[in-house]
PDB file of N, CA and C in Angstrom:
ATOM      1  N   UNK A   1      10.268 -30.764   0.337  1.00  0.00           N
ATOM      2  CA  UNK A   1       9.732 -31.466   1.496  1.00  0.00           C
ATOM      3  C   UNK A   1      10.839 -32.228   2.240  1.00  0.00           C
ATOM      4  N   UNK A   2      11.675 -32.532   1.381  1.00  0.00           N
ATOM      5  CA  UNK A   2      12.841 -33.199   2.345  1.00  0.00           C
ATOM      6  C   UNK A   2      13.792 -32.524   3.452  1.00  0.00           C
ATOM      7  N   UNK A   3      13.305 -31.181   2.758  1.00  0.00           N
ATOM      8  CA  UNK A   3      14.202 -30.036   3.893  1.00  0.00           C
ATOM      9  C   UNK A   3      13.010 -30.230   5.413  1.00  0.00           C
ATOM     10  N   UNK A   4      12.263 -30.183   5.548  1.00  0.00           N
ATOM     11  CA  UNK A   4      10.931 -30.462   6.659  1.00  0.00           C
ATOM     12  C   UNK A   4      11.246 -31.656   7.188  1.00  0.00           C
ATOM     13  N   UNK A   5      11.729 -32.278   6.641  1.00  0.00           N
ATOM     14  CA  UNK A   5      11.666 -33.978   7.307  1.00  0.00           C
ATOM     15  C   UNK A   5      13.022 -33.884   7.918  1.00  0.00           C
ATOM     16  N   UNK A   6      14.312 -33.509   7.590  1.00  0.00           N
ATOM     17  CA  UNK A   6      15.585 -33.257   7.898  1.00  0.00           C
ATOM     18  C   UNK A   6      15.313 -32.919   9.236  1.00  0.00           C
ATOM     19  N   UNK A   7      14.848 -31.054   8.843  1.00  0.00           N
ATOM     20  CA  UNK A   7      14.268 -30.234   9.931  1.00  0.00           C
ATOM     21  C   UNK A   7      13.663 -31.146  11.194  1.00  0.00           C
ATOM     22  N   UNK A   8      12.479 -31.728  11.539  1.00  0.00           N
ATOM     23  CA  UNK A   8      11.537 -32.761  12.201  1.00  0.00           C
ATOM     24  C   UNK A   8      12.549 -33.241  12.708  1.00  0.00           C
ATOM     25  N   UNK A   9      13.204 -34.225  12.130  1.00  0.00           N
ATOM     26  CA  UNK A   9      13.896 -35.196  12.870  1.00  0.00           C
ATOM     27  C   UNK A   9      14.922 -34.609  14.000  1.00  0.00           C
ATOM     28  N   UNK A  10      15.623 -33.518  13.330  1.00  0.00           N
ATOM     29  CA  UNK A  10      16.797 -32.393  14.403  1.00  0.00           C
ATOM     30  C   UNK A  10      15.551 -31.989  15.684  1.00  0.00           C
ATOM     31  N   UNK A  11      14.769 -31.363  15.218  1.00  0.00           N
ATOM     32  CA  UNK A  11      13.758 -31.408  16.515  1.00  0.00           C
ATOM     33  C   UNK A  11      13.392 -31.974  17.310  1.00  0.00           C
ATOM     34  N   UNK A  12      13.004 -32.949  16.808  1.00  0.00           N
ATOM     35  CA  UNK A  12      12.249 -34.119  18.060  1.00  0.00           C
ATOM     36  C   UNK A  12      14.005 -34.880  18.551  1.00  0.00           C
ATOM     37  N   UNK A  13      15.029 -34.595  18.102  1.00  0.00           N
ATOM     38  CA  UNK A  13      16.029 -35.272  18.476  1.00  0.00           C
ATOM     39  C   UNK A  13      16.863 -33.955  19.773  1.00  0.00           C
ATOM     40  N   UNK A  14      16.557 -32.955  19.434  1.00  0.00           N
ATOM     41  CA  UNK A  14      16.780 -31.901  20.533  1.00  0.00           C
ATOM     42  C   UNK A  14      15.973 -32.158  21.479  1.00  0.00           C
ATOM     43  N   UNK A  15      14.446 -31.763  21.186  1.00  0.00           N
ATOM     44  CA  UNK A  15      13.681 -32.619  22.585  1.00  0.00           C
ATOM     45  C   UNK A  15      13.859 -33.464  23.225  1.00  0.00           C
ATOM     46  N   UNK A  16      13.830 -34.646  22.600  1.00  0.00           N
ATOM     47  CA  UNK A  16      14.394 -35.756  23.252  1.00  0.00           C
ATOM     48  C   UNK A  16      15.109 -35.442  24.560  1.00  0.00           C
ATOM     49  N   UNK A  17      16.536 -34.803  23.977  1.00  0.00           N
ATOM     50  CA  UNK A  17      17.964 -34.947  24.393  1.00  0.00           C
ATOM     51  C   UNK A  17      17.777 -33.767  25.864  1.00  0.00           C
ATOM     52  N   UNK A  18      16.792 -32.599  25.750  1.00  0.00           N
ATOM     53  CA  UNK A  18      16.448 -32.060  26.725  1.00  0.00           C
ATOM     54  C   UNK A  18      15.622 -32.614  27.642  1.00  0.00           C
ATOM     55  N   UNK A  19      14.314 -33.404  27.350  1.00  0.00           N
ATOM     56  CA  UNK A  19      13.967 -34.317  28.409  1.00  0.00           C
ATOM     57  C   UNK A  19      15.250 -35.008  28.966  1.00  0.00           C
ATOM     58  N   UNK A  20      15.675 -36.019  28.255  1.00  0.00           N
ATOM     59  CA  UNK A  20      16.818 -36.312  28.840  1.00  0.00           C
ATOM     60  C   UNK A  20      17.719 -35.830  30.211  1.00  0.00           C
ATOM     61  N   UNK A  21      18.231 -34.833  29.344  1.00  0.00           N
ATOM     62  CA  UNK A  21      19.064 -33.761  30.168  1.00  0.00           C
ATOM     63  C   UNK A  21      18.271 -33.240  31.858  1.00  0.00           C
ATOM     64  N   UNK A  22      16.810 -33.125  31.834  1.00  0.00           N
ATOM     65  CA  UNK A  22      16.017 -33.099  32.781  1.00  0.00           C
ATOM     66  C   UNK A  22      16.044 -34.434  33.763  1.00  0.00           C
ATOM     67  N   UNK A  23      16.436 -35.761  33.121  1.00  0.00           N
ATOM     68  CA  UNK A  23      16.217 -36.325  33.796  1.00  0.00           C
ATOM     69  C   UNK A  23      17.272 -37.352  34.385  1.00  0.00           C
ATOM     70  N   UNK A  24      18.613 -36.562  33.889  1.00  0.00           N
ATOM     71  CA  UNK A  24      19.730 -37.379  34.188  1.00  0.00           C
ATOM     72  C   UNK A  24      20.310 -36.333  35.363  1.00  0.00           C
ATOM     73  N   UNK A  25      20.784 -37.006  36.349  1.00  0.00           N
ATOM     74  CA  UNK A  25      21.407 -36.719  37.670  1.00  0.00           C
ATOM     75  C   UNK A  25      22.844 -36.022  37.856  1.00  0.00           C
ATOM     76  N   UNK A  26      23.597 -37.133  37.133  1.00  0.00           N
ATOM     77  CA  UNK A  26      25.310 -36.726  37.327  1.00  0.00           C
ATOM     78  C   UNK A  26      25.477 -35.788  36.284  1.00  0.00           C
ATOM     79  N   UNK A  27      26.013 -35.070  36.961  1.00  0.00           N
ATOM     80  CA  UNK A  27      26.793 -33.795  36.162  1.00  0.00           C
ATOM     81  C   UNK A  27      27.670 -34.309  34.833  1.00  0.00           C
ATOM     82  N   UNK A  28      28.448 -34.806  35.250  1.00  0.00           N
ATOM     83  CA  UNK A  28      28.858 -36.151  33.628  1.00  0.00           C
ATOM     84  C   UNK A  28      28.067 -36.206  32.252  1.00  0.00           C
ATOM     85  N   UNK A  29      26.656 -36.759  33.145  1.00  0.00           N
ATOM     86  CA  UNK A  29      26.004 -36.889  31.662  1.00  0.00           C
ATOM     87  C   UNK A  29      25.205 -36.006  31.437  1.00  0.00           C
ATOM     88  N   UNK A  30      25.133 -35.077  31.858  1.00  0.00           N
ATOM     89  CA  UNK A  30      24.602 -33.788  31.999  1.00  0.00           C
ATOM     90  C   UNK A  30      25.191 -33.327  31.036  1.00  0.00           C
ATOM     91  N   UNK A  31      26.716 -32.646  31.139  1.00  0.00           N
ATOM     92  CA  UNK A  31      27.432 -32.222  30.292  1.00  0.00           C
ATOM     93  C   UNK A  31      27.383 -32.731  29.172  1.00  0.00           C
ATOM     94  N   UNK A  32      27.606 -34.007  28.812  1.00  0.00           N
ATOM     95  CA  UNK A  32      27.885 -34.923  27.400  1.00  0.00           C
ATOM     96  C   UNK A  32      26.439 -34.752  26.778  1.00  0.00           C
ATOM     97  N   UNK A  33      25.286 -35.206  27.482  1.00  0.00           N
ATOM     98  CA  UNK A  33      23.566 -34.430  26.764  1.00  0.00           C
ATOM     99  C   UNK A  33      23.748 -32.974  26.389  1.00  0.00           C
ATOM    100  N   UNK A  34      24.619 -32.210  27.392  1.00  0.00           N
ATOM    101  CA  UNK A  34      24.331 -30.390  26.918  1.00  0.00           C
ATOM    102  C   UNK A  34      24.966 -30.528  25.406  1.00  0.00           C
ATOM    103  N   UNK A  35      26.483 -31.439  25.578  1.00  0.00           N
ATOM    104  CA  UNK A  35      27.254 -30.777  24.432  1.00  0.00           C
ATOM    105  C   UNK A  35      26.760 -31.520  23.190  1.00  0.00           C
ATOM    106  N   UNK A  36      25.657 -32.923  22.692  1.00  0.00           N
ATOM    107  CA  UNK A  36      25.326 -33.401  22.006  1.00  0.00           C
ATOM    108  C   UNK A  36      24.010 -32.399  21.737  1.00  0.00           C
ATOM    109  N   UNK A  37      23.084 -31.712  22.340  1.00  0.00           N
ATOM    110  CA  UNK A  37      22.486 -30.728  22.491  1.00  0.00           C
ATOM    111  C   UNK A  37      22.673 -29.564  21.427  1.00  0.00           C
ATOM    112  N   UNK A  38      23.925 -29.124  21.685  1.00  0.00           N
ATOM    113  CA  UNK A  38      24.424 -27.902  21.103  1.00  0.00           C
ATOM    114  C   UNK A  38      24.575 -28.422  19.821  1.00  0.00           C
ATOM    115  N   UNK A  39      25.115 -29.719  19.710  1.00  0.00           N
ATOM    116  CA  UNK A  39      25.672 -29.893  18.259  1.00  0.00           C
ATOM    117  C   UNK A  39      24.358 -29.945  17.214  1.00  0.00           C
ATOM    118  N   UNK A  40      23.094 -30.319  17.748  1.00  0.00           N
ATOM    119  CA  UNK A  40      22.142 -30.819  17.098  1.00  0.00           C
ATOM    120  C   UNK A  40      21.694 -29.048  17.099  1.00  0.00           C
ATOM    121  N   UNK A  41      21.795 -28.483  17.950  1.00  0.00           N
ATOM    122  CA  UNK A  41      21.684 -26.769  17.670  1.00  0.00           C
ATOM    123  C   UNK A  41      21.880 -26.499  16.511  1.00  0.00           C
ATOM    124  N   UNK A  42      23.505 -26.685  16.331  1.00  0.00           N
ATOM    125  CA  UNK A  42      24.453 -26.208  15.277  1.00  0.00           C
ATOM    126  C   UNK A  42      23.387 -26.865  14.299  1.00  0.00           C
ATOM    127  N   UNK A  43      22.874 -27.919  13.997  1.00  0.00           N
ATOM    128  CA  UNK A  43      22.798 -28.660  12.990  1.00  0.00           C
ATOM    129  C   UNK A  43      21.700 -27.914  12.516  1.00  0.00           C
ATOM    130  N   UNK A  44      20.495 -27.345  13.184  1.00  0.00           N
ATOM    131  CA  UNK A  44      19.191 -27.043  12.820  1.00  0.00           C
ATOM    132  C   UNK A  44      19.187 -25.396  12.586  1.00  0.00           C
ATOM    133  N   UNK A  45      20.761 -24.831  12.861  1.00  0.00           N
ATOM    134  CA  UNK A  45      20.588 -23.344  12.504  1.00  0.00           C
ATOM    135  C   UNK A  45      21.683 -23.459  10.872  1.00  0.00           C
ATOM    136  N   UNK A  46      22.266 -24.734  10.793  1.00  0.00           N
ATOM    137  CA  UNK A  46      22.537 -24.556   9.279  1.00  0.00           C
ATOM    138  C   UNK A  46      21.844 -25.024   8.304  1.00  0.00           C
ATOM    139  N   UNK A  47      20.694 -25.805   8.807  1.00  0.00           N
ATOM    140  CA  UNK A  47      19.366 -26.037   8.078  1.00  0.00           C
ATOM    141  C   UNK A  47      19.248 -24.962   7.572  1.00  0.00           C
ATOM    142  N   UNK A  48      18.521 -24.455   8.629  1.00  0.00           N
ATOM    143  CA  UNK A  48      17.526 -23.223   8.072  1.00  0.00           C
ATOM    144  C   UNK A  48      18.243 -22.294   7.427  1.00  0.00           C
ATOM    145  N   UNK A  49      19.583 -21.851   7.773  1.00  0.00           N
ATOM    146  CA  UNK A  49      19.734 -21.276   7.035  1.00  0.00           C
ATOM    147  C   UNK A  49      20.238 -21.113   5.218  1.00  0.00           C
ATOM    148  N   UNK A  50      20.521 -22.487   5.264  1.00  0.00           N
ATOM    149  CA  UNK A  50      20.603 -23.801   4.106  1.00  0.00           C
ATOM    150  C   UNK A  50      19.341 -22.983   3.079  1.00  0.00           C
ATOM    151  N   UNK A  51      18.223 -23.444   4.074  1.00  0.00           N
ATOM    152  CA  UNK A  51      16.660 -23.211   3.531  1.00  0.00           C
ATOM    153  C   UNK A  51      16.894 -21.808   3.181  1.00  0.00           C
ATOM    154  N   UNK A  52      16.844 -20.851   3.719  1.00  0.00           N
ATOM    155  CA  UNK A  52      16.826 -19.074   3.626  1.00  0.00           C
ATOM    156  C   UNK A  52      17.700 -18.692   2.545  1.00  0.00           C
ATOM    157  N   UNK A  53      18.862 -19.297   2.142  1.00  0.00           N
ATOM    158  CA  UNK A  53      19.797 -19.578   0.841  1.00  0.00           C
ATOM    159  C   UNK A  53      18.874 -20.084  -0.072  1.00  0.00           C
ATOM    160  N   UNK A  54      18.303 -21.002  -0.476  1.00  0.00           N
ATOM    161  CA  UNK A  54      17.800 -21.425  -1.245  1.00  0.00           C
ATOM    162  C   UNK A  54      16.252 -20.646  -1.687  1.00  0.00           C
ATOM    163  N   UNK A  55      15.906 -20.288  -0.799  1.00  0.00           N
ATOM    164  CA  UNK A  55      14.324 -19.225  -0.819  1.00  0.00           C
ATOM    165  C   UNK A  55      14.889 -18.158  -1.611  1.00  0.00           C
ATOM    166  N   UNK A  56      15.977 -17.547  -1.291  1.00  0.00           N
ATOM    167  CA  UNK A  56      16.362 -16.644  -1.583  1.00  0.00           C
ATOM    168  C   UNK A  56      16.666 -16.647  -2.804  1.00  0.00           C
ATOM    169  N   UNK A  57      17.313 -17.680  -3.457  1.00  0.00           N
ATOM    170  CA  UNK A  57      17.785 -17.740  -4.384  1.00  0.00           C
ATOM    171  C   UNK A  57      16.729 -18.181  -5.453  1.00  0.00           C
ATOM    172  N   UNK A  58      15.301 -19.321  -5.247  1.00  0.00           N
ATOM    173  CA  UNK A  58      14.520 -19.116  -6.186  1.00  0.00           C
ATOM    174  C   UNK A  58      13.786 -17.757  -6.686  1.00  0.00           C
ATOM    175  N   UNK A  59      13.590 -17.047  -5.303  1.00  0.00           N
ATOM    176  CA  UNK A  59      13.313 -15.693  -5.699  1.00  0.00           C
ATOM    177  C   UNK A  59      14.335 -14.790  -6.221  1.00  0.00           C
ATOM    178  N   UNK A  60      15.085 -14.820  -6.845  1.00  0.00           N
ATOM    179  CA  UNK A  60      16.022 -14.178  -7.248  1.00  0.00           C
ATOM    180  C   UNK A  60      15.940 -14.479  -8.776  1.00  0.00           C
ATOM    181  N   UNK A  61      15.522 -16.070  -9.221  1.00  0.00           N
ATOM    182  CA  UNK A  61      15.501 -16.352 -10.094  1.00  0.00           C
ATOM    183  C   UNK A  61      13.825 -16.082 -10.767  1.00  0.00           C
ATOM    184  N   UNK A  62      13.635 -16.154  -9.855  1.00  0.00           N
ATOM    185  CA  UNK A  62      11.841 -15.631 -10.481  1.00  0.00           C
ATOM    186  C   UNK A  62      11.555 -14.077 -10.747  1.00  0.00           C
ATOM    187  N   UNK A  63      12.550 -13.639  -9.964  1.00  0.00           N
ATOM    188  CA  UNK A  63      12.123 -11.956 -10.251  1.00  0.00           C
ATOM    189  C   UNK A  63      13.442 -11.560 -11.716  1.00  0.00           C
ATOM    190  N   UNK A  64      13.752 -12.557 -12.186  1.00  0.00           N
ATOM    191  CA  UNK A  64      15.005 -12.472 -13.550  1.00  0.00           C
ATOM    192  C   UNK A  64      13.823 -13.138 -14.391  1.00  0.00           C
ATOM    193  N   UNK A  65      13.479 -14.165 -14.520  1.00  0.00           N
ATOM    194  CA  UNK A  65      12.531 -14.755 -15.231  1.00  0.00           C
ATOM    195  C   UNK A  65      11.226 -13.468 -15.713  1.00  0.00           C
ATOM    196  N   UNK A  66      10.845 -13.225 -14.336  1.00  0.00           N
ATOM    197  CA  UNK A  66       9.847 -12.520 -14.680  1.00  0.00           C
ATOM    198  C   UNK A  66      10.114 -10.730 -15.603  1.00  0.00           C
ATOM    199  N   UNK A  67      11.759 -10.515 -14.971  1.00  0.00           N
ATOM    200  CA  UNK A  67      12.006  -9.383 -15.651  1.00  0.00           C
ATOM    201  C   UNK A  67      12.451  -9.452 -17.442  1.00  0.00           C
ATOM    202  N   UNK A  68      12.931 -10.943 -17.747  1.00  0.00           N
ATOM    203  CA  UNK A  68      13.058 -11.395 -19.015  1.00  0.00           C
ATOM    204  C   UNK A  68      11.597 -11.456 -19.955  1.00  0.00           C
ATOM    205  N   UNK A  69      11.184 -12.162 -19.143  1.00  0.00           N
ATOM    206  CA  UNK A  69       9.692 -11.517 -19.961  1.00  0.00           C
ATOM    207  C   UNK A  69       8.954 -10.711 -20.414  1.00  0.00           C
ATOM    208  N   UNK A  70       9.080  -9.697 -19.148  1.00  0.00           N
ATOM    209  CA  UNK A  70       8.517  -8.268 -19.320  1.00  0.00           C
ATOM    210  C   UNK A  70       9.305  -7.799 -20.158  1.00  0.00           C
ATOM    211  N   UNK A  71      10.778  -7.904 -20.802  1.00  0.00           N
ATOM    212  CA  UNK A  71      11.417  -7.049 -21.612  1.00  0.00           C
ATOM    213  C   UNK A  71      11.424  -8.101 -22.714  1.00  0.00           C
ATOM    214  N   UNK A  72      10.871  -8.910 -23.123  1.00  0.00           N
ATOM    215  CA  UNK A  72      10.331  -9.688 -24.447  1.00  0.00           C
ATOM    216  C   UNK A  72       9.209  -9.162 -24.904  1.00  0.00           C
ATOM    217  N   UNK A  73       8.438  -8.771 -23.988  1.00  0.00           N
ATOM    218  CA  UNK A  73       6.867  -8.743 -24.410  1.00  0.00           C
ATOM    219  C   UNK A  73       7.486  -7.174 -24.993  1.00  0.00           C
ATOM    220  N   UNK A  74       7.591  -6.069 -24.051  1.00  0.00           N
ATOM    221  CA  UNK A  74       8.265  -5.037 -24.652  1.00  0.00           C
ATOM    222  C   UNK A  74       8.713  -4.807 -25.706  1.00  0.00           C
ATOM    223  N   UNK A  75      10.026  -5.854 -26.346  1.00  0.00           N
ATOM    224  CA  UNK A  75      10.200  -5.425 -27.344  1.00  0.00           C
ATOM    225  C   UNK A  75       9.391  -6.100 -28.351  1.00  0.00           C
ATOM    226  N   UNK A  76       8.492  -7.271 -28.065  1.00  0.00           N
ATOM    227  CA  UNK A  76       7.578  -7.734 -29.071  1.00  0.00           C
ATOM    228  C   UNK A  76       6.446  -6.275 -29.423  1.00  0.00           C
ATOM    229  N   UNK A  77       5.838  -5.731 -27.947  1.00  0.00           N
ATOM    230  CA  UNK A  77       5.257  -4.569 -28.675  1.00  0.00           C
ATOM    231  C   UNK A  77       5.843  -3.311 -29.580  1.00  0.00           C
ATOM    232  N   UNK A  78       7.174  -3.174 -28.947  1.00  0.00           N
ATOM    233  CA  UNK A  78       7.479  -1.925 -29.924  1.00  0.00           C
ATOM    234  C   UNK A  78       7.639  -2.737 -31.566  1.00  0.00           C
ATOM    235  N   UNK A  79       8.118  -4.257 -31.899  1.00  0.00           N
ATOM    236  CA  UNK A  79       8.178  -4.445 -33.279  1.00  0.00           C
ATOM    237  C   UNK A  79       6.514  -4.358 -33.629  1.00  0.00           C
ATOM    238  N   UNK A  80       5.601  -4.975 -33.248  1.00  0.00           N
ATOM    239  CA  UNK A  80       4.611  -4.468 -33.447  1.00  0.00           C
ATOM    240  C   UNK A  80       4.511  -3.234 -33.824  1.00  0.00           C
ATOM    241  N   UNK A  81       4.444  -2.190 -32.957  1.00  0.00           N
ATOM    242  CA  UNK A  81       4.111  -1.172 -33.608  1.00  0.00           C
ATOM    243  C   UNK A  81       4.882  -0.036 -34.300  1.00  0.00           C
ATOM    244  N   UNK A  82       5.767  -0.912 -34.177  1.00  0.00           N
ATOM    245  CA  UNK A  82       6.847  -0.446 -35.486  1.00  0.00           C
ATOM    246  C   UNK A  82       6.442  -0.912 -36.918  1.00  0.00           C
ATOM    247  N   UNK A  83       5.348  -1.856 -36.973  1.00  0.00           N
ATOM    248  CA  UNK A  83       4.932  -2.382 -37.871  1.00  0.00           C
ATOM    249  C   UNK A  83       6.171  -2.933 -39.473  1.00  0.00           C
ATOM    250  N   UNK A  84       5.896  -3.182 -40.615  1.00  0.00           N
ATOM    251  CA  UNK A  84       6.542  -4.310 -41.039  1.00  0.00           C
ATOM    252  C   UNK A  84       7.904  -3.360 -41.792  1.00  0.00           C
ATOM    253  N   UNK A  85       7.279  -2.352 -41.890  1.00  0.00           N
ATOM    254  CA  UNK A  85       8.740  -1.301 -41.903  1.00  0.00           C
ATOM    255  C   UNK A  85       9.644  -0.912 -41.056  1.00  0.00           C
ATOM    256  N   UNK A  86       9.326  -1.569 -39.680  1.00  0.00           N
ATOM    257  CA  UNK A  86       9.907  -1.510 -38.781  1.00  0.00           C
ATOM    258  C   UNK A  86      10.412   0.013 -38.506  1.00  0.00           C
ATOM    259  N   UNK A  87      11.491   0.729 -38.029  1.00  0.00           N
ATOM    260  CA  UNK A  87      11.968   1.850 -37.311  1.00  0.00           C
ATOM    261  C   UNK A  87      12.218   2.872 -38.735  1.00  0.00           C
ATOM    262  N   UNK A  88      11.886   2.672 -40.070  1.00  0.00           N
ATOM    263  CA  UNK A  88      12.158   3.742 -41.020  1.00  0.00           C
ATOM    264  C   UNK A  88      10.474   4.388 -40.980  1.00  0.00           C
ATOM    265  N   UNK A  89       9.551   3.160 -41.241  1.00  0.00           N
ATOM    266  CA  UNK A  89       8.365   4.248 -40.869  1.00  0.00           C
ATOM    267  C   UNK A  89       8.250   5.062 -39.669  1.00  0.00           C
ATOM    268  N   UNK A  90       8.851   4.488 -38.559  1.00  0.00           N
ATOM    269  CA  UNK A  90       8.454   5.982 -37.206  1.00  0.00           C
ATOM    270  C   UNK A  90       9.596   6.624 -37.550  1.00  0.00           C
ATOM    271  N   UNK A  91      10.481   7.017 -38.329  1.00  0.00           N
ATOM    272  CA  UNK A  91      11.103   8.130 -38.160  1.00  0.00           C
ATOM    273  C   UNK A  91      10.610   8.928 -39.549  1.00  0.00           C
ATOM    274  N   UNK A  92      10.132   7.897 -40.712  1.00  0.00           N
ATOM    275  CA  UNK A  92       9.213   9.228 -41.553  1.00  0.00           C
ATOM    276  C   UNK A  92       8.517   9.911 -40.721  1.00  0.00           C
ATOM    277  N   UNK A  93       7.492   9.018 -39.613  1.00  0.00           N
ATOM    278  CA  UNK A  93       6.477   9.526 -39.196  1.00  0.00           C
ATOM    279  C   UNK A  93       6.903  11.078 -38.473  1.00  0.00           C
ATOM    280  N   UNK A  94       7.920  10.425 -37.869  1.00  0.00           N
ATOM    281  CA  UNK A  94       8.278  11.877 -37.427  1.00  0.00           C
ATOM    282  C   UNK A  94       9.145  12.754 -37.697  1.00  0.00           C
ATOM    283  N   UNK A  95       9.468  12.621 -39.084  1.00  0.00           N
ATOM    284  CA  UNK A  95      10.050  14.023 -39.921  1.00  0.00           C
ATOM    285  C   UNK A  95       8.755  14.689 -40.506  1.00  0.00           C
ATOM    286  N   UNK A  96       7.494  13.630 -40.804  1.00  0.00           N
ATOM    287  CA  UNK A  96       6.613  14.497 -41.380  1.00  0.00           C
ATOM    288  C   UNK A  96       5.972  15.374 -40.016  1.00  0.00           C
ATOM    289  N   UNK A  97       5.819  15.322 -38.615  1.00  0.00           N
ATOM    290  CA  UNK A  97       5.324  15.994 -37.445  1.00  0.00           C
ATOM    291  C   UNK A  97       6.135  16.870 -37.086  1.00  0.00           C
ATOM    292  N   UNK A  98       7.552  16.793 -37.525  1.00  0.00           N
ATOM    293  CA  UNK A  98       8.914  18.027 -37.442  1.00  0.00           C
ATOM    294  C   UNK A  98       8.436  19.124 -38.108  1.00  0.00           C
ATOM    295  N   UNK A  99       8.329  18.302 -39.577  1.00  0.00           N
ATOM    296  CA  UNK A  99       8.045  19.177 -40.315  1.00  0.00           C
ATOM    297  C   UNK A  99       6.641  20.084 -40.320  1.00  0.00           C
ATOM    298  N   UNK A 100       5.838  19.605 -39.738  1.00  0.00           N
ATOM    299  CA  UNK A 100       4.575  20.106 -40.365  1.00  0.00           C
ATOM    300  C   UNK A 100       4.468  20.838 -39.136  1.00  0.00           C
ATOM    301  N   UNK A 101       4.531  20.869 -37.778  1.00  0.00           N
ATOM    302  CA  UNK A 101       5.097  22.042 -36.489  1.00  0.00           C
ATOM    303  C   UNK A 101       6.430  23.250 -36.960  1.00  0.00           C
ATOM    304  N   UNK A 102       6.860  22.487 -37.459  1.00  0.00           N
ATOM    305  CA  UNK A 102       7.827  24.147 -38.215  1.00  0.00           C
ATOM    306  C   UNK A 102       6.800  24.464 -39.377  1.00  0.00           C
ATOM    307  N   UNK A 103       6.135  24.300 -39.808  1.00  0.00           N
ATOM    308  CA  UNK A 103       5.555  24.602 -40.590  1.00  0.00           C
ATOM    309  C   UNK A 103       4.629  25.957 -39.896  1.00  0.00           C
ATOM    310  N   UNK A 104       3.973  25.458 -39.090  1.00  0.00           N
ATOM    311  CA  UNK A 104       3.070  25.626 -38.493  1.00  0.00           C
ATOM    312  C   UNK A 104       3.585  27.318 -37.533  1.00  0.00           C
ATOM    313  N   UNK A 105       4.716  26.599 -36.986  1.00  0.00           N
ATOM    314  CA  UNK A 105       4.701  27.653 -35.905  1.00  0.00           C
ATOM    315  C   UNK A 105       6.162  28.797 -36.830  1.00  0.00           C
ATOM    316  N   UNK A 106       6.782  28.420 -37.590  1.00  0.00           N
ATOM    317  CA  UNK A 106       7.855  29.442 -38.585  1.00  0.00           C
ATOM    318  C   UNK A 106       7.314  30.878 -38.425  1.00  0.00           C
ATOM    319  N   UNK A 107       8.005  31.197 -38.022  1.00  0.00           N
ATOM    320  CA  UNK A 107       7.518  33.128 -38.476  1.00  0.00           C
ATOM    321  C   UNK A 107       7.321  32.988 -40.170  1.00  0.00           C
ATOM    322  N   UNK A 108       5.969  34.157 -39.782  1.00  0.00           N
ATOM    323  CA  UNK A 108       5.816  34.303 -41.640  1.00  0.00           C
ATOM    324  C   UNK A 108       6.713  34.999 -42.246  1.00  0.00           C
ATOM    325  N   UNK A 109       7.650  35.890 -42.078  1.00  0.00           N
ATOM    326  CA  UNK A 109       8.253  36.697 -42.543  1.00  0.00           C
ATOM    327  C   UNK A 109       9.619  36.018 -43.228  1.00  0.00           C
ATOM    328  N   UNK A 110       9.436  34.810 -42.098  1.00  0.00           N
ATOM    329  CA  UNK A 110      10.884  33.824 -42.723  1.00  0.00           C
ATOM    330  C   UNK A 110      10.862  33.009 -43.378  1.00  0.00           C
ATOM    331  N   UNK A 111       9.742  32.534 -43.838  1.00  0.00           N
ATOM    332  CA  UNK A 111       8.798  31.718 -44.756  1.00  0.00           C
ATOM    333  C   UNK A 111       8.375  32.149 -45.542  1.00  0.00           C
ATOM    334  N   UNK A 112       8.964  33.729 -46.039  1.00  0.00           N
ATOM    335  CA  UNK A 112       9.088  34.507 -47.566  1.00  0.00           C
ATOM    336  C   UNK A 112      10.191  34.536 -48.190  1.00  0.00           C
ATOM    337  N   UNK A 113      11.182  34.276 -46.922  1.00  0.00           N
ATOM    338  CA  UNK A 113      12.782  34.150 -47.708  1.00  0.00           C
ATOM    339  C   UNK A 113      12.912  32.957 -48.070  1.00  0.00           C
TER     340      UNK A 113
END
């Protein structure tokens, strides 16, 4: 919220300075309102972009957060279902499905030798 209030104040201080500028005569102070003008310009386009840095950057950190999680939960499910033998039972599991598909599909003729 303090970035809004910063913001506000550069605003209503540009307005100002353009009423102003509307209502001053000599070219003099004309100029010196334009160029105090510009500076308060400068000031409210490194705000924002101050702000657009910082947006940017919580979202940057939320889409890391959120990708840290998703790859916790991940590997919390695969230990899960790796269950308490962890990675030696899925690879019995699947020497016994190797095996039992060669089993299955072996020519018979080679499965006499």
């Amino acid at each position: 919220m303090e970035y809004q209030q910063v913001y506000l104040d550069a605003q209503r201080k540009y307005n100002a300075l353009t009423e102003e500028i509307a209502q001053t005569t000599t070219p003099h102070e004309r100029v010196a309102l334009l160029e105090n003008r510009t500076e308060v310009l400068k000031h409210i386009s490194l705000l924002l972009s101050l702000h657009a840095q910082q947006q940017r950057q919580q979202w940057q950190q939320q889409q890391q957060q959120q990708q840290q999680q998703q790859s916790k939960q991940q590997q919390q499910q695969q230990q899960q279902a790796a269950g308490p033998d962890g990675p030696s039972l899925l690879v019995g599991f699947a020497r016994g499905v190797v095996c039992s598909v060669r089993d299955y599909v072996w020519p018979q003729h080679l499965k006499q030798q």
